[in-house]
PDB file of N, CA and C in Angstrom:
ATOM      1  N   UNK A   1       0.835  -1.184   0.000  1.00  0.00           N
ATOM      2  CA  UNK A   1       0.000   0.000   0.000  1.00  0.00           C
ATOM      3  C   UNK A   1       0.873   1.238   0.000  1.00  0.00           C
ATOM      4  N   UNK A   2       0.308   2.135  -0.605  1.00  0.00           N
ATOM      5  CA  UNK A   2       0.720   3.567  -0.345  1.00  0.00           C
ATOM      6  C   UNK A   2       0.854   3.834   1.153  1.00  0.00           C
ATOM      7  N   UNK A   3       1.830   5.362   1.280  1.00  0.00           N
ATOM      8  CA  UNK A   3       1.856   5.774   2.052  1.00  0.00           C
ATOM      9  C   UNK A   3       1.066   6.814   2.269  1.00  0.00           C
ATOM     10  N   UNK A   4       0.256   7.387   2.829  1.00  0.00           N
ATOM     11  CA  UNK A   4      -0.223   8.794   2.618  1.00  0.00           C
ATOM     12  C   UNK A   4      -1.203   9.516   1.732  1.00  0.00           C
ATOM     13  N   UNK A   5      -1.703   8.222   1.242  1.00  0.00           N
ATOM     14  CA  UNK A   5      -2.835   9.012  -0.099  1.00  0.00           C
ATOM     15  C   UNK A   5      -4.183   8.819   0.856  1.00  0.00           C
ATOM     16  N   UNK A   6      -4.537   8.887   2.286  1.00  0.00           N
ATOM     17  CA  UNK A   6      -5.953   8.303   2.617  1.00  0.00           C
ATOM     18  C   UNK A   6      -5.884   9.657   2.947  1.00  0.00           C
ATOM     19  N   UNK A   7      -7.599  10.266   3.290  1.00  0.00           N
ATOM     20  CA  UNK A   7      -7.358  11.288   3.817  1.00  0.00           C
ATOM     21  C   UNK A   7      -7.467  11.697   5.000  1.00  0.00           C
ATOM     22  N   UNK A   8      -7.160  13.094   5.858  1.00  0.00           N
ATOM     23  CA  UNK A   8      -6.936  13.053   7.155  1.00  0.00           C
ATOM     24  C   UNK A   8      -8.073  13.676   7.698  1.00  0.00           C
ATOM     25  N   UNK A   9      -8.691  13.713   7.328  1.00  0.00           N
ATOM     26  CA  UNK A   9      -9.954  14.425   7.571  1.00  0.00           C
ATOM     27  C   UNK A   9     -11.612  13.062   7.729  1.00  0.00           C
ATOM     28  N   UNK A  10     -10.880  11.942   7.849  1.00  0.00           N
ATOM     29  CA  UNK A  10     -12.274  11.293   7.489  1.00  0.00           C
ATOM     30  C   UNK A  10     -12.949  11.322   9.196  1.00  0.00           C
ATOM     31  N   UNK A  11     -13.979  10.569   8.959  1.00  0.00           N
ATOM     32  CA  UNK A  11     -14.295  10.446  10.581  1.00  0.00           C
ATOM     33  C   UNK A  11     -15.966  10.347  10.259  1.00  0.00           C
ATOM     34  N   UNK A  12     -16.560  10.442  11.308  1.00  0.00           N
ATOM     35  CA  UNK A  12     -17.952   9.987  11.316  1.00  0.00           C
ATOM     36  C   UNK A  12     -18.592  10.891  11.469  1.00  0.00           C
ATOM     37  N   UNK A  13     -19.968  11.400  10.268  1.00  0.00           N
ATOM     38  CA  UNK A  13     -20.692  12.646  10.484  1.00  0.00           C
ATOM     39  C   UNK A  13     -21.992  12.072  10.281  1.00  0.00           C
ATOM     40  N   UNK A  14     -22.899  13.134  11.054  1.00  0.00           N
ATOM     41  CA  UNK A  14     -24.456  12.857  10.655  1.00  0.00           C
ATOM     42  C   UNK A  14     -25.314  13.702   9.480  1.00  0.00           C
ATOM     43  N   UNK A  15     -25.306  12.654   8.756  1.00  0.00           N
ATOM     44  CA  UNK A  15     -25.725  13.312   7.616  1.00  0.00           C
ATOM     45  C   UNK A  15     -27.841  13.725   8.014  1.00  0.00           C
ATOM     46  N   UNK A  16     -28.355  14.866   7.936  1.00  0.00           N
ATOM     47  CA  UNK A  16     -29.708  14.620   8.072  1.00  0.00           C
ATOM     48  C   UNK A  16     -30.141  15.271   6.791  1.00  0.00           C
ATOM     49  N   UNK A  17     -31.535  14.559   6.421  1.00  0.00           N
ATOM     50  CA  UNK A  17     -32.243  14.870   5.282  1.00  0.00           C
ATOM     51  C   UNK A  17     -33.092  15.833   5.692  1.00  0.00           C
ATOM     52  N   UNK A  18     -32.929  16.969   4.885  1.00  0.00           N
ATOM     53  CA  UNK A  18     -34.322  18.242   5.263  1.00  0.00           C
ATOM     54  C   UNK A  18     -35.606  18.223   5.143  1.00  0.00           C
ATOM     55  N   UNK A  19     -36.139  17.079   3.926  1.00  0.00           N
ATOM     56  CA  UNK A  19     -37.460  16.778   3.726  1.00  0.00           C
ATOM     57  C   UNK A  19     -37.898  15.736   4.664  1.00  0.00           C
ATOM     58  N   UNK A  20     -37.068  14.847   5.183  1.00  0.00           N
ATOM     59  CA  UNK A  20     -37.537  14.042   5.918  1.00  0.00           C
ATOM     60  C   UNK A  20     -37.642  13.817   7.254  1.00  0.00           C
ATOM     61  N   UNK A  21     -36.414  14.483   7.408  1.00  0.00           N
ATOM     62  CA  UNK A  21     -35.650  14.678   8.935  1.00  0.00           C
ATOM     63  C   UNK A  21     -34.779  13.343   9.727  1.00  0.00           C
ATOM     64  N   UNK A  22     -34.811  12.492   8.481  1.00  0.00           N
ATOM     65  CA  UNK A  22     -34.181  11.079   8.966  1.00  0.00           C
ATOM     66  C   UNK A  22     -32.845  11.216   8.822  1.00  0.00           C
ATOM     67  N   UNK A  23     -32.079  11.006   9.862  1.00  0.00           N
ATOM     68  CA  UNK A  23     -30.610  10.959  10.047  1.00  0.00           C
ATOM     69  C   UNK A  23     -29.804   9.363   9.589  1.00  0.00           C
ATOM     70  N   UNK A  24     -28.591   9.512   9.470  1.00  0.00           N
ATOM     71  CA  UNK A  24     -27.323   8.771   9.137  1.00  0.00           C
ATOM     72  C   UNK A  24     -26.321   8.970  10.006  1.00  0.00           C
ATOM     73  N   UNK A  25     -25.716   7.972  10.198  1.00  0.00           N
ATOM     74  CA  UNK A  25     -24.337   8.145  11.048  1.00  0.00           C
ATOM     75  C   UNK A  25     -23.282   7.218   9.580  1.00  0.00           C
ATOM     76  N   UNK A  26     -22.613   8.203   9.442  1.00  0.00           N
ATOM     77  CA  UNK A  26     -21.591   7.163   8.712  1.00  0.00           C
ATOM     78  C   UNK A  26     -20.125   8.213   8.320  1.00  0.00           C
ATOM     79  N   UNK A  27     -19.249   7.517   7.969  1.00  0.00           N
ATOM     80  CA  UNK A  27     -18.040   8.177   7.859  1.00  0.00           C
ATOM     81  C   UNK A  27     -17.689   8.455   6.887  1.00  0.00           C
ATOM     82  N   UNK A  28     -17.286  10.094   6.826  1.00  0.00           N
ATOM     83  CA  UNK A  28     -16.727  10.919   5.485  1.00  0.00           C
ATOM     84  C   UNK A  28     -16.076  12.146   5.539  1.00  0.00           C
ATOM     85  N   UNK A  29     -15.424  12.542   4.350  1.00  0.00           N
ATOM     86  CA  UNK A  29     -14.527  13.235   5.020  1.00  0.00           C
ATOM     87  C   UNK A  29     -15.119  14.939   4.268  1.00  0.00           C
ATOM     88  N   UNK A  30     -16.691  15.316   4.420  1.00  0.00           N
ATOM     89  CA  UNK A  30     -17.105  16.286   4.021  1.00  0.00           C
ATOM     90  C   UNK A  30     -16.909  17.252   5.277  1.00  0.00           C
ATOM     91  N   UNK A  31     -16.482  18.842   4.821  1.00  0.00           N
ATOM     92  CA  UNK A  31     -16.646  19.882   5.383  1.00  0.00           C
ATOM     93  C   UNK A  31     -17.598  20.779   5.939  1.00  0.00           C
ATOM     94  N   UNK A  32     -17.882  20.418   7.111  1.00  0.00           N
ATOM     95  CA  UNK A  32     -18.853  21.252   7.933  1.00  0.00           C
ATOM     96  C   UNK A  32     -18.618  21.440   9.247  1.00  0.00           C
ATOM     97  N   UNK A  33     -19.182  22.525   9.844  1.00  0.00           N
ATOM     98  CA  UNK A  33     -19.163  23.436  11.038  1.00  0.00           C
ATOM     99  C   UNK A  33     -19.701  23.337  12.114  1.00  0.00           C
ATOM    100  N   UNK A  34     -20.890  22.635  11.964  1.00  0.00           N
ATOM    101  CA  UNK A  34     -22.283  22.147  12.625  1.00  0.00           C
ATOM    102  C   UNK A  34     -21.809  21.162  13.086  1.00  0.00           C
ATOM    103  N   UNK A  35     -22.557  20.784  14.216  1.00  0.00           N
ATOM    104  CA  UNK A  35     -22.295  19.511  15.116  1.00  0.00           C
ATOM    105  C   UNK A  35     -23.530  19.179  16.041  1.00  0.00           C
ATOM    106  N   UNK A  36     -24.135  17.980  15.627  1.00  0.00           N
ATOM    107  CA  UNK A  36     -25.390  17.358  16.691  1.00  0.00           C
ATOM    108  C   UNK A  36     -24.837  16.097  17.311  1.00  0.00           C
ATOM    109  N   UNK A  37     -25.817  15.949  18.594  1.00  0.00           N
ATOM    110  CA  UNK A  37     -25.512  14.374  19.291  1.00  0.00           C
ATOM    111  C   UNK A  37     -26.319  13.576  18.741  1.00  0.00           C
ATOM    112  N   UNK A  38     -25.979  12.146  18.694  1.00  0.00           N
ATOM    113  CA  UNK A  38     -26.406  11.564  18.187  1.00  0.00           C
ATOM    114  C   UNK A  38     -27.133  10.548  18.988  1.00  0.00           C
ATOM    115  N   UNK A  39     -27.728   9.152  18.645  1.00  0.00           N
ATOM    116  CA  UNK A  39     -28.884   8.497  19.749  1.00  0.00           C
ATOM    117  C   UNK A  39     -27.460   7.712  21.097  1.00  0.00           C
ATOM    118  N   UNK A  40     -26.367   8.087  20.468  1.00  0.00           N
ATOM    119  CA  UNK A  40     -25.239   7.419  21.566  1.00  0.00           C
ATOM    120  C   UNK A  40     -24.773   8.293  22.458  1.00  0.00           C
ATOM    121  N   UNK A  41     -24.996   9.571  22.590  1.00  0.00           N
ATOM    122  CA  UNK A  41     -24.637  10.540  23.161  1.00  0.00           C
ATOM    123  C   UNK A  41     -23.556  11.155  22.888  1.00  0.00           C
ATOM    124  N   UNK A  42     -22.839  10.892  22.061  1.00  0.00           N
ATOM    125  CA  UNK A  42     -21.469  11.494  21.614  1.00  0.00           C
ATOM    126  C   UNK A  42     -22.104  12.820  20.462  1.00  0.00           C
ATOM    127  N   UNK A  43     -21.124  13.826  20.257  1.00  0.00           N
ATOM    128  CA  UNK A  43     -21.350  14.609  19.572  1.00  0.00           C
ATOM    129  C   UNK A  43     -20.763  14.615  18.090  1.00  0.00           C
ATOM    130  N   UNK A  44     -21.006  14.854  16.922  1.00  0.00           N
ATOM    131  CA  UNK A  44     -20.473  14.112  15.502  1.00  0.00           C
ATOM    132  C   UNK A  44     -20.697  15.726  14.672  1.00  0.00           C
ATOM    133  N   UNK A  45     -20.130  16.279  13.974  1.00  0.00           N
ATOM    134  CA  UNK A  45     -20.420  17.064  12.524  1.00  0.00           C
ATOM    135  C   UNK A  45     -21.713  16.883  12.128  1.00  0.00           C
ATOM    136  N   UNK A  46     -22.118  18.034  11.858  1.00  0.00           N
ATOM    137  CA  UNK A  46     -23.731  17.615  10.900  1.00  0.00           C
ATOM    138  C   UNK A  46     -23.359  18.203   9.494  1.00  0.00           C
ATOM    139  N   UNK A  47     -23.911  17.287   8.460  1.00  0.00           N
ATOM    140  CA  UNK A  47     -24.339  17.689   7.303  1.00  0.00           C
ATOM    141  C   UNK A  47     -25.426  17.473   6.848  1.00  0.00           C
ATOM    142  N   UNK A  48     -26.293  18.471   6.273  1.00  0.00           N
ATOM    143  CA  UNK A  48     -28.020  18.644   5.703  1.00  0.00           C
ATOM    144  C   UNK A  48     -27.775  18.342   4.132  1.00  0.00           C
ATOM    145  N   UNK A  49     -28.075  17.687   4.088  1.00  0.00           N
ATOM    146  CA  UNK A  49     -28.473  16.914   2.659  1.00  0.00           C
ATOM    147  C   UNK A  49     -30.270  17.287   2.062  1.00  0.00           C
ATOM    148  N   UNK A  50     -30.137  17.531   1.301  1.00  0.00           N
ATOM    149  CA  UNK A  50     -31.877  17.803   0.391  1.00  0.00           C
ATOM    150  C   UNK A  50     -32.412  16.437  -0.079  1.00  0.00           C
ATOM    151  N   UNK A  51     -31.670  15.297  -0.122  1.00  0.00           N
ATOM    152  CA  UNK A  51     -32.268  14.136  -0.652  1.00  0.00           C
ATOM    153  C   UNK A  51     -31.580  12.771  -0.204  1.00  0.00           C
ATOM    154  N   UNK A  52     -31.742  11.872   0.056  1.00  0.00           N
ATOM    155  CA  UNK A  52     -31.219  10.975   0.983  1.00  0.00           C
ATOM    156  C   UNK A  52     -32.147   9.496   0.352  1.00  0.00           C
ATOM    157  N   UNK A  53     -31.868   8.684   0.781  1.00  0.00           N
ATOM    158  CA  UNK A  53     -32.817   7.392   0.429  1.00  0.00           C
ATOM    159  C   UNK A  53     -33.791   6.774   0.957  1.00  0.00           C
ATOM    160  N   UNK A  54     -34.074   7.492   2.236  1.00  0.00           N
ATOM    161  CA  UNK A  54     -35.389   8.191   3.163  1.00  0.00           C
ATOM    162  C   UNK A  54     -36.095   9.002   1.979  1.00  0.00           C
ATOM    163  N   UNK A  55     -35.862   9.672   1.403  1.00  0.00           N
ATOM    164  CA  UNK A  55     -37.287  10.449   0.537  1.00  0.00           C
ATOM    165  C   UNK A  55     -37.048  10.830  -1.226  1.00  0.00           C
ATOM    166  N   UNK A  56     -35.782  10.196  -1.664  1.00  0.00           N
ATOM    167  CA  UNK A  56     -35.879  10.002  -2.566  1.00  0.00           C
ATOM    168  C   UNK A  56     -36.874   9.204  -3.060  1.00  0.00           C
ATOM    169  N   UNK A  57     -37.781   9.437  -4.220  1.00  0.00           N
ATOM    170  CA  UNK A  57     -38.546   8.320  -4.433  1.00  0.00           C
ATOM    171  C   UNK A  57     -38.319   6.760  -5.002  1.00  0.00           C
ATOM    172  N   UNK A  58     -37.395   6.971  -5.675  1.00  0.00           N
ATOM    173  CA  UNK A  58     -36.736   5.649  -6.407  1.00  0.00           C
ATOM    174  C   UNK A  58     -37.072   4.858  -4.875  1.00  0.00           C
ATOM    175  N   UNK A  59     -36.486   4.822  -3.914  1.00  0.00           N
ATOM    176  CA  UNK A  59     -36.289   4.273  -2.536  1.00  0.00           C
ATOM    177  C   UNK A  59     -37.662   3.485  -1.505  1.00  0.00           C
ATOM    178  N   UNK A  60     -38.442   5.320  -1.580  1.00  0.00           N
ATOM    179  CA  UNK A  60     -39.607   5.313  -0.979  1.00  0.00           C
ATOM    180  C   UNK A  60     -40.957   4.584  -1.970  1.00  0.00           C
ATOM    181  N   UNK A  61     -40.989   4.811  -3.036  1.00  0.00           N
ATOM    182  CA  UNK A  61     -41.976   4.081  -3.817  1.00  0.00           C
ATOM    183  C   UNK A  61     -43.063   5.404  -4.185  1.00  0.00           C
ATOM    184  N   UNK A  62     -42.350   6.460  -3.758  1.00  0.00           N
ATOM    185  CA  UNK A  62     -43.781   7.138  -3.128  1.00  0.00           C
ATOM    186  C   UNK A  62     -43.642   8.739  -4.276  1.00  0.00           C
ATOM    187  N   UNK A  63     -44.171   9.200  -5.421  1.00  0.00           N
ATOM    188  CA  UNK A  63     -43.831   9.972  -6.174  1.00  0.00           C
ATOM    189  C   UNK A  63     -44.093  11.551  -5.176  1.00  0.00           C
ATOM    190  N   UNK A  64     -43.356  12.109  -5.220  1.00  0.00           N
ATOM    191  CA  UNK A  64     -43.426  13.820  -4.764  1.00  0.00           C
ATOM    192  C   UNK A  64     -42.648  14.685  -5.575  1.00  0.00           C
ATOM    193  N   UNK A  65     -43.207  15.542  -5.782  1.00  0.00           N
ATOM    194  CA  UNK A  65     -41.785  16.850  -6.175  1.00  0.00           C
ATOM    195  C   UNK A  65     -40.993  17.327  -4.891  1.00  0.00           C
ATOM    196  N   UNK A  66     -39.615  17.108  -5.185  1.00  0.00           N
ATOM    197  CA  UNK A  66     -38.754  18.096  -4.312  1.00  0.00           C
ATOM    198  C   UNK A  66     -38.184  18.950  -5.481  1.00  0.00           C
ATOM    199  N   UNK A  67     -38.507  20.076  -5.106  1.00  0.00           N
ATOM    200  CA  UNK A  67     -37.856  21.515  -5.400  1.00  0.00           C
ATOM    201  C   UNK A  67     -37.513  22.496  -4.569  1.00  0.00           C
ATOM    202  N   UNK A  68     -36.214  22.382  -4.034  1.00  0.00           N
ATOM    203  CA  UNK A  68     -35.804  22.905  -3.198  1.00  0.00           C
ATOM    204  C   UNK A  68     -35.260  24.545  -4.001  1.00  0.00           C
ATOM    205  N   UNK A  69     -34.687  24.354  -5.294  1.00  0.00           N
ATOM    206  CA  UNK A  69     -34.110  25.898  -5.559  1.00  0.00           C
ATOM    207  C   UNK A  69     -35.212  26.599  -6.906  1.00  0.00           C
ATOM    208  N   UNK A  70     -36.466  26.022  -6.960  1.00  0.00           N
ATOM    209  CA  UNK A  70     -37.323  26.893  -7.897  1.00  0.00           C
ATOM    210  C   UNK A  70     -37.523  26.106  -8.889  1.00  0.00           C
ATOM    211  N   UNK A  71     -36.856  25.272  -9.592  1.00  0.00           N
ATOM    212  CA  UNK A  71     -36.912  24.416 -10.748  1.00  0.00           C
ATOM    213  C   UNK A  71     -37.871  24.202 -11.363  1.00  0.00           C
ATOM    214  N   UNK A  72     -39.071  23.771 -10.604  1.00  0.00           N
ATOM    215  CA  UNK A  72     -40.077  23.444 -11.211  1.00  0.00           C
ATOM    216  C   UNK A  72     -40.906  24.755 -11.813  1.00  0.00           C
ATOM    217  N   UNK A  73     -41.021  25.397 -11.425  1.00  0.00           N
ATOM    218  CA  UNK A  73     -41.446  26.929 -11.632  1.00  0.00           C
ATOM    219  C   UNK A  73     -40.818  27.729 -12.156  1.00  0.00           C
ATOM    220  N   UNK A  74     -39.495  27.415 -12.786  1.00  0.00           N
ATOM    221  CA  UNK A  74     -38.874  28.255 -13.598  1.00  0.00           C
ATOM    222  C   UNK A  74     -39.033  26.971 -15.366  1.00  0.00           C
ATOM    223  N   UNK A  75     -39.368  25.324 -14.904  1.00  0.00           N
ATOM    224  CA  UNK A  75     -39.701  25.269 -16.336  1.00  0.00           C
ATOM    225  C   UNK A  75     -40.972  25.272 -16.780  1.00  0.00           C
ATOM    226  N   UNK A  76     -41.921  25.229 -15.780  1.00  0.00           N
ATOM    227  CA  UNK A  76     -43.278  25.747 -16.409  1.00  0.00           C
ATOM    228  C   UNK A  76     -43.105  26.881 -16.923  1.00  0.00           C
ATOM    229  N   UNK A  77     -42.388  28.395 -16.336  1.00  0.00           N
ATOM    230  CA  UNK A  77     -42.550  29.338 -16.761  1.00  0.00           C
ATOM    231  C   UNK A  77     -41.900  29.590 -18.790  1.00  0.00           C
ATOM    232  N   UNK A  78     -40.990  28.694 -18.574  1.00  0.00           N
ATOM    233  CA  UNK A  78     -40.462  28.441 -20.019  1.00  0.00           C
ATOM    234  C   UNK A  78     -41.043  27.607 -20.638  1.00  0.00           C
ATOM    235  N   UNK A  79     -42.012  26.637 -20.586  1.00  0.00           N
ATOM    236  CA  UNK A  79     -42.895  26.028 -21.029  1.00  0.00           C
ATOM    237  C   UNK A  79     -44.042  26.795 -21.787  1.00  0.00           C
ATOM    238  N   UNK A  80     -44.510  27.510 -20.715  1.00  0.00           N
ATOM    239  CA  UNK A  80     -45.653  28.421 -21.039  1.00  0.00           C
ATOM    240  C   UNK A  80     -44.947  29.419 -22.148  1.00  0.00           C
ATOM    241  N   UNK A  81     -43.871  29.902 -21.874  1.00  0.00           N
ATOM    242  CA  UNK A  81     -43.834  30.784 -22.963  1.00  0.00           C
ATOM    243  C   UNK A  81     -43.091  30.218 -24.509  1.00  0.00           C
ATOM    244  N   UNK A  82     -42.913  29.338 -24.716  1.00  0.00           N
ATOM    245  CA  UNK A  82     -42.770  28.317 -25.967  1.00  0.00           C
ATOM    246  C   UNK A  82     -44.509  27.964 -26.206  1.00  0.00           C
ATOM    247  N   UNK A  83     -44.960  27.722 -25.549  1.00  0.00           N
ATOM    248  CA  UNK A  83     -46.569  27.283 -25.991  1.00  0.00           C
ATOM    249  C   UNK A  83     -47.262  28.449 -26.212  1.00  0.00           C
ATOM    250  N   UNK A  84     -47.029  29.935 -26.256  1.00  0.00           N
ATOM    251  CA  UNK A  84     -47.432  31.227 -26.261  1.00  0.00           C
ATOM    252  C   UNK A  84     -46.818  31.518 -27.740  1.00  0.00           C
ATOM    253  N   UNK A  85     -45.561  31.217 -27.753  1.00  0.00           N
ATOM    254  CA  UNK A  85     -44.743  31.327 -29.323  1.00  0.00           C
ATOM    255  C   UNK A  85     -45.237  30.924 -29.960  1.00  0.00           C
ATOM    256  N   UNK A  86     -45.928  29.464 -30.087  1.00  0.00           N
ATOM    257  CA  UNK A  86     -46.130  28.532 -31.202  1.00  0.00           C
ATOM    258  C   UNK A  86     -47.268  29.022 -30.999  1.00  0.00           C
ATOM    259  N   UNK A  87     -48.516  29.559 -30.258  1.00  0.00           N
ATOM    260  CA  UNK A  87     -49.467  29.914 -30.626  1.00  0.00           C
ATOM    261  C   UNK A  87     -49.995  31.163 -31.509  1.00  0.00           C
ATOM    262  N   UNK A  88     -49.059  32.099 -31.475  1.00  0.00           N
ATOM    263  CA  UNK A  88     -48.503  33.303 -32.214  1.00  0.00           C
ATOM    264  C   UNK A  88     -47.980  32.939 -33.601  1.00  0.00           C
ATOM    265  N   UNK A  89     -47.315  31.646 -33.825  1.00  0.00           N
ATOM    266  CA  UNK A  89     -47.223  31.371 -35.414  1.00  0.00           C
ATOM    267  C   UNK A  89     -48.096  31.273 -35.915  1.00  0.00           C
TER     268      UNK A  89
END
């Protein structure tokens, strides 16, 4: 094995999902500031994740929109105005 290529930063964070609120404990070496306890009482890094395998649907079975930054409402709005064009030809 190498010497020195792992990184030094790994360790165990809680990842929580915002739509769902279901947490993870698992180890990685992402950057964050935040820190919650977890059901062991120790304290771990938090990272907020928007989608997780708690509420992704592929997972859940269960169809929803998540639009967390506007998406959906910015392609209707371009939708509508292509169907406004072609009605004008």
């Amino acid at each position: 094995m190498k010497a020195d290529i792992h990184p030094k930063n790994y360790r165990l964070v809680i990842f929580e999902d915002n739509s769902s609120g279901e947490r993870f404990l698992v180890g990685s070496t992402v950057a964050t500031t935040a820190t919650a306890k977890w059901t062991d009482g120790n304290e771990y890094p938090l990272a907020n994740v928007d989608v997780s395998s708690a509420s992704h649907p592929f997972f859940t079975g269960q169809e929803k929109v998540m639009d967390t930054a506007g998406r959906v409402e910015r392609f209707k709005a371009r939708a509508a105005q292509a169907a406004d064009k072609r009605k004008k030809r």
